[in-house]
C-alpha atoms as a PDB file:
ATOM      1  CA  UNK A   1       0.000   0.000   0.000  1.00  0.00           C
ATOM      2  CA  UNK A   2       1.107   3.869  -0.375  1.00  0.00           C
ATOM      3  CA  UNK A   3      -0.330   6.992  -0.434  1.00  0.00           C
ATOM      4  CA  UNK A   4      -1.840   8.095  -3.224  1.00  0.00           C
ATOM      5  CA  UNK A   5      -2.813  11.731  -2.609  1.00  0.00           C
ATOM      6  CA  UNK A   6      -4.592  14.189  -0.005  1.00  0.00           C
ATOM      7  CA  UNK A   7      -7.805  16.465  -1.016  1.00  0.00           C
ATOM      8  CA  UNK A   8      -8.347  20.241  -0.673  1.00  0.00           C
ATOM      9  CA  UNK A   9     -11.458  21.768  -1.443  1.00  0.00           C
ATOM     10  CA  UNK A  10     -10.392  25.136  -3.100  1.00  0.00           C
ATOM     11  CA  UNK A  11     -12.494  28.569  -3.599  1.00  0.00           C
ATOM     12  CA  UNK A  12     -10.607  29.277  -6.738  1.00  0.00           C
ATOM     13  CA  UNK A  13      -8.890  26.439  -9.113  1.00  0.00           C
ATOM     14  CA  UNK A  14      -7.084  28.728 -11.406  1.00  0.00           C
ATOM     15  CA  UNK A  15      -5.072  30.779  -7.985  1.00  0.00           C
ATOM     16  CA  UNK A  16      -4.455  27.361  -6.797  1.00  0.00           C
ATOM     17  CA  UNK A  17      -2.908  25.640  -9.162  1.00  0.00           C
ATOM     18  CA  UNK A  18      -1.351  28.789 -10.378  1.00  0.00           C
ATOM     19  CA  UNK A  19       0.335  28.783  -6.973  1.00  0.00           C
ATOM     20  CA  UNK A  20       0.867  25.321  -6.456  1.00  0.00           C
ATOM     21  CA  UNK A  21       2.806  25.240  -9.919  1.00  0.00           C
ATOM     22  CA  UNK A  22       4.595  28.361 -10.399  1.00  0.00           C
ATOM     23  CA  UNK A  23       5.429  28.935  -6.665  1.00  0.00           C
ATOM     24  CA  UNK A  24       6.057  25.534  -5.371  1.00  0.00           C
ATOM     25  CA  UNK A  25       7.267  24.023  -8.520  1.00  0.00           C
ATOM     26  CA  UNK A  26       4.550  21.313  -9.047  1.00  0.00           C
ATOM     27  CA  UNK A  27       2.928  19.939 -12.781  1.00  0.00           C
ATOM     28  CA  UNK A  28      -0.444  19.872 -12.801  1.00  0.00           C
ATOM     29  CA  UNK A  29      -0.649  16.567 -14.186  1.00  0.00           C
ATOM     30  CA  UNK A  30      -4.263  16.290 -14.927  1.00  0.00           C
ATOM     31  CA  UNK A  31      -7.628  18.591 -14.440  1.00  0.00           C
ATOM     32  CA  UNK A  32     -11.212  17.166 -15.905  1.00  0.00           C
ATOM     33  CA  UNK A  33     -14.480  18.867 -15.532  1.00  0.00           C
ATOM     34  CA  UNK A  34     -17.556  16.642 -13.927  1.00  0.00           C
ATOM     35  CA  UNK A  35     -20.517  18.934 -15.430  1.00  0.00           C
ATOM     36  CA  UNK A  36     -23.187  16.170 -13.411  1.00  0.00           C
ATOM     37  CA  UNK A  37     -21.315  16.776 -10.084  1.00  0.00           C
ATOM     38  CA  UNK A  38     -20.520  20.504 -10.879  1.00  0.00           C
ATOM     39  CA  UNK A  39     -17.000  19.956  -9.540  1.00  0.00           C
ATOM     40  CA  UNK A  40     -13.663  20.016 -10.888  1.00  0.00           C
ATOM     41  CA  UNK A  41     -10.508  17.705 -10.369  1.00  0.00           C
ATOM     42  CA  UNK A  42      -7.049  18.654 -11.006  1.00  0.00           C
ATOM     43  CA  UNK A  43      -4.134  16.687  -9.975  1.00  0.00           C
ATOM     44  CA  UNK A  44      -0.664  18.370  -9.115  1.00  0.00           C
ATOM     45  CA  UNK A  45       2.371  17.310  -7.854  1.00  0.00           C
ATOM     46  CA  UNK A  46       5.888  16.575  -8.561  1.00  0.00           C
ATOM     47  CA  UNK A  47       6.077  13.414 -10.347  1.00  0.00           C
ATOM     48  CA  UNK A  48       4.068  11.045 -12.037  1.00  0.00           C
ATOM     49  CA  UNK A  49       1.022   9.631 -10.097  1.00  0.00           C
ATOM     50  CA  UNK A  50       2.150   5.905 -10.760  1.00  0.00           C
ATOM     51  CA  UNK A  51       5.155   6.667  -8.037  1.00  0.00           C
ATOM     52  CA  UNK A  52       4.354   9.919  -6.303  1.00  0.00           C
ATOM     53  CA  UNK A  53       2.073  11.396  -3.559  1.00  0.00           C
ATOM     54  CA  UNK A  54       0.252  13.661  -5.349  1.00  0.00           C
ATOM     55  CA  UNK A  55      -2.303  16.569  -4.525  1.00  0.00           C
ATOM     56  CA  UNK A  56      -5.855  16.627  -5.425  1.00  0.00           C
ATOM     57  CA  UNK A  57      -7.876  20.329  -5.901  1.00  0.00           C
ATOM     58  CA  UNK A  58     -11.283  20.190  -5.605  1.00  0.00           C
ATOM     59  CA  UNK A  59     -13.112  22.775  -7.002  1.00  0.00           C
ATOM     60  CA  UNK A  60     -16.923  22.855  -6.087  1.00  0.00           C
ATOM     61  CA  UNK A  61     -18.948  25.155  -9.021  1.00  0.00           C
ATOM     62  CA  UNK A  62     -20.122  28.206  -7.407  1.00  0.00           C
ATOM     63  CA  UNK A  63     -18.260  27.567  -4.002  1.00  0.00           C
ATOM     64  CA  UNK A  64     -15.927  30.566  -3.355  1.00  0.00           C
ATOM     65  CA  UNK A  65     -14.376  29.844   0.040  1.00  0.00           C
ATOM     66  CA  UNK A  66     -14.233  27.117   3.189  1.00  0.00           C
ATOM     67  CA  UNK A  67     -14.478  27.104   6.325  1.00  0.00           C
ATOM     68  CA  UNK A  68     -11.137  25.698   6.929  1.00  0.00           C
ATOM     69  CA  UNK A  69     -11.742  24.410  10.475  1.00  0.00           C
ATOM     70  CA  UNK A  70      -9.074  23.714  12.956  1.00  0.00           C
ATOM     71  CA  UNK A  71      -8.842  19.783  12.938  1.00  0.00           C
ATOM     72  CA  UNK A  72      -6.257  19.697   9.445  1.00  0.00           C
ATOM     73  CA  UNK A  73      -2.386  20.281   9.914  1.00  0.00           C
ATOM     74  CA  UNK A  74      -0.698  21.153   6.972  1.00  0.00           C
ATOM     75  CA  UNK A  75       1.486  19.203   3.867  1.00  0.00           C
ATOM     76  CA  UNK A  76       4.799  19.293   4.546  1.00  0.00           C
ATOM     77  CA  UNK A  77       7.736  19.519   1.852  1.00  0.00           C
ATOM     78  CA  UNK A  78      11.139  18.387   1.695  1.00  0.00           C
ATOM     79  CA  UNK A  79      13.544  20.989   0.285  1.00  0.00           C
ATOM     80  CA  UNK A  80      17.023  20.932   0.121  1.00  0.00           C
ATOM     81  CA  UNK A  81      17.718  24.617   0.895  1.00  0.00           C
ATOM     82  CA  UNK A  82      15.055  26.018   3.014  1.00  0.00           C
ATOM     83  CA  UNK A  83      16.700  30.272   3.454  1.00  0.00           C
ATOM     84  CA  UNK A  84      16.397  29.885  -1.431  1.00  0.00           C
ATOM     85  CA  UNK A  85      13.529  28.038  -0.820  1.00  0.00           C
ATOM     86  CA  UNK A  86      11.321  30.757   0.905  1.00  0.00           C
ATOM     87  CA  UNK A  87      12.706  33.527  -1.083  1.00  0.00           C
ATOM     88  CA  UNK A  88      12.179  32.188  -3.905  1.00  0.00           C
ATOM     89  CA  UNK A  89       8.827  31.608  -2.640  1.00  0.00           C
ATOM     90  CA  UNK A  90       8.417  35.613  -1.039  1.00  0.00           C
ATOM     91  CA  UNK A  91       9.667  36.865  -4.775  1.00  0.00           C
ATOM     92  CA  UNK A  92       6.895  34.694  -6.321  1.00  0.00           C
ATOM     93  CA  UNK A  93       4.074  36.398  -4.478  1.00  0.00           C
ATOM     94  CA  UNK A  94       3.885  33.441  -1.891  1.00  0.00           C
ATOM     95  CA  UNK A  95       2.593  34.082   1.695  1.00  0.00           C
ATOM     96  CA  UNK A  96       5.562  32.601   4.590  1.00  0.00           C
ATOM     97  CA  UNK A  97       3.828  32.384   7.647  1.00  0.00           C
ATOM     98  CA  UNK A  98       6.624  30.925   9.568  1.00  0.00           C
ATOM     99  CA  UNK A  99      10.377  32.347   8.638  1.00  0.00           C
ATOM    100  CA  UNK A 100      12.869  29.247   8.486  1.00  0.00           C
ATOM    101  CA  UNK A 101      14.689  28.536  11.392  1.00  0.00           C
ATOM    102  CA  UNK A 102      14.639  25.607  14.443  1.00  0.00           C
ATOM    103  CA  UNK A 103      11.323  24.055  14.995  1.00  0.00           C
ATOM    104  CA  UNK A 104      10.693  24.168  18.956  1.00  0.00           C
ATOM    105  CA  UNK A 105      12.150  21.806  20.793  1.00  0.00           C
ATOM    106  CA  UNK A 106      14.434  20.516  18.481  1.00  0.00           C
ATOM    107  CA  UNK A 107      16.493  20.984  15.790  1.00  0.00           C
ATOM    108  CA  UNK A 108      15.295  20.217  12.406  1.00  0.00           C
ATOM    109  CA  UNK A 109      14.869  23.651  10.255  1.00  0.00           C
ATOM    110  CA  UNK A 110      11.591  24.179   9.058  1.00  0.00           C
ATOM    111  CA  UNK A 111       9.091  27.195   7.840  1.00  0.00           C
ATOM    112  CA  UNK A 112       5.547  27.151   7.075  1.00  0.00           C
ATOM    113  CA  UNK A 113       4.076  29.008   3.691  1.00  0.00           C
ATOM    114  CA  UNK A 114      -0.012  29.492   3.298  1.00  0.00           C
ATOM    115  CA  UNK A 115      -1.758  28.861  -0.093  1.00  0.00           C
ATOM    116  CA  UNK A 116      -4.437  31.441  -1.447  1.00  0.00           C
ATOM    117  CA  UNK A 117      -7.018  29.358   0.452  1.00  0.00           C
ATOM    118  CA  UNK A 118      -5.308  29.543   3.250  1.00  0.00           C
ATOM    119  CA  UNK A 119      -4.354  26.053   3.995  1.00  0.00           C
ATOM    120  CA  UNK A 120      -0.555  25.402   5.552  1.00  0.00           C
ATOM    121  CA  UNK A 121       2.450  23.842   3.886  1.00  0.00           C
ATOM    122  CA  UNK A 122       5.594  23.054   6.154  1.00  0.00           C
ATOM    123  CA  UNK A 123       8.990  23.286   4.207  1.00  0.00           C
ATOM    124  CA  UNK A 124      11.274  20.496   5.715  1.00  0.00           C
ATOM    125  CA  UNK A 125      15.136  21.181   5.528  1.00  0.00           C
ATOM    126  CA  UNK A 126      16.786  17.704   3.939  1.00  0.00           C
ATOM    127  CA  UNK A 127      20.085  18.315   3.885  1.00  0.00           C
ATOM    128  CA  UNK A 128      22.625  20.724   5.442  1.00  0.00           C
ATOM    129  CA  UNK A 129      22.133  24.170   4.115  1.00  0.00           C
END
């Protein structure tokens, strides 16, 4: 067994995968239409679905924003230099919430960006910086 993907339910598809592709560096790797459901799908991550987690966005027609509750963490990332990393992600328009440094009580060097809906990614330092 393995992972397939996690679901978000997003206000506005076109901002989110805009983000999730040219700020975090995904491929949207497939988006279809269900006209009976009035929902959209699209599919992004970063590599193909056959051997990577992936991320679903949901897209409910004529639902513009969630109530995003307090029960869901966040996704986290694995990046291999954390300080680029959220510059890169500052110069692109993207929302840190948490500059990189120490987590609490411990060590390992993380930061925290927010998506245009709001929901919480954790960037992960993987090797030394």
């Amino acid at each position: 067994m393995r992972i397939l993907h996690t679901m978000l339910r997003v206000g506005n598809l076109e901002e989110s995968i805009d983000f999730y592709c040219n700020v975090l560096g995904m491929k949207l790797l497939r988006k279809k239409d269900y006209p009976d459901g009035e929902f959209t799908l699209a599919f992004l991550g970063y590599g193909d679905e056959s051997s990577h987690t992936v991320i679903e966005l949901t897209h409910n027609w004529g639902v513009e924003q969630y109530d995003l509750g307090n029960a869901y963490g966040h996704i986290a990332l694995g990046v291999d230099d954390i300080y680029a990393t959220c510059a890169q992600i500052k110069e692109l328009g993207g929302k840190i919430t948490r500059e990189p440094g120490p987590m609490k009580h411990g060590s390992t060097v993380i930061a925290f960006v927010e998506d245009p809906t709001g929901y919480k990614i954790e960037l992960i330092q993987v090797k030394a910086a």
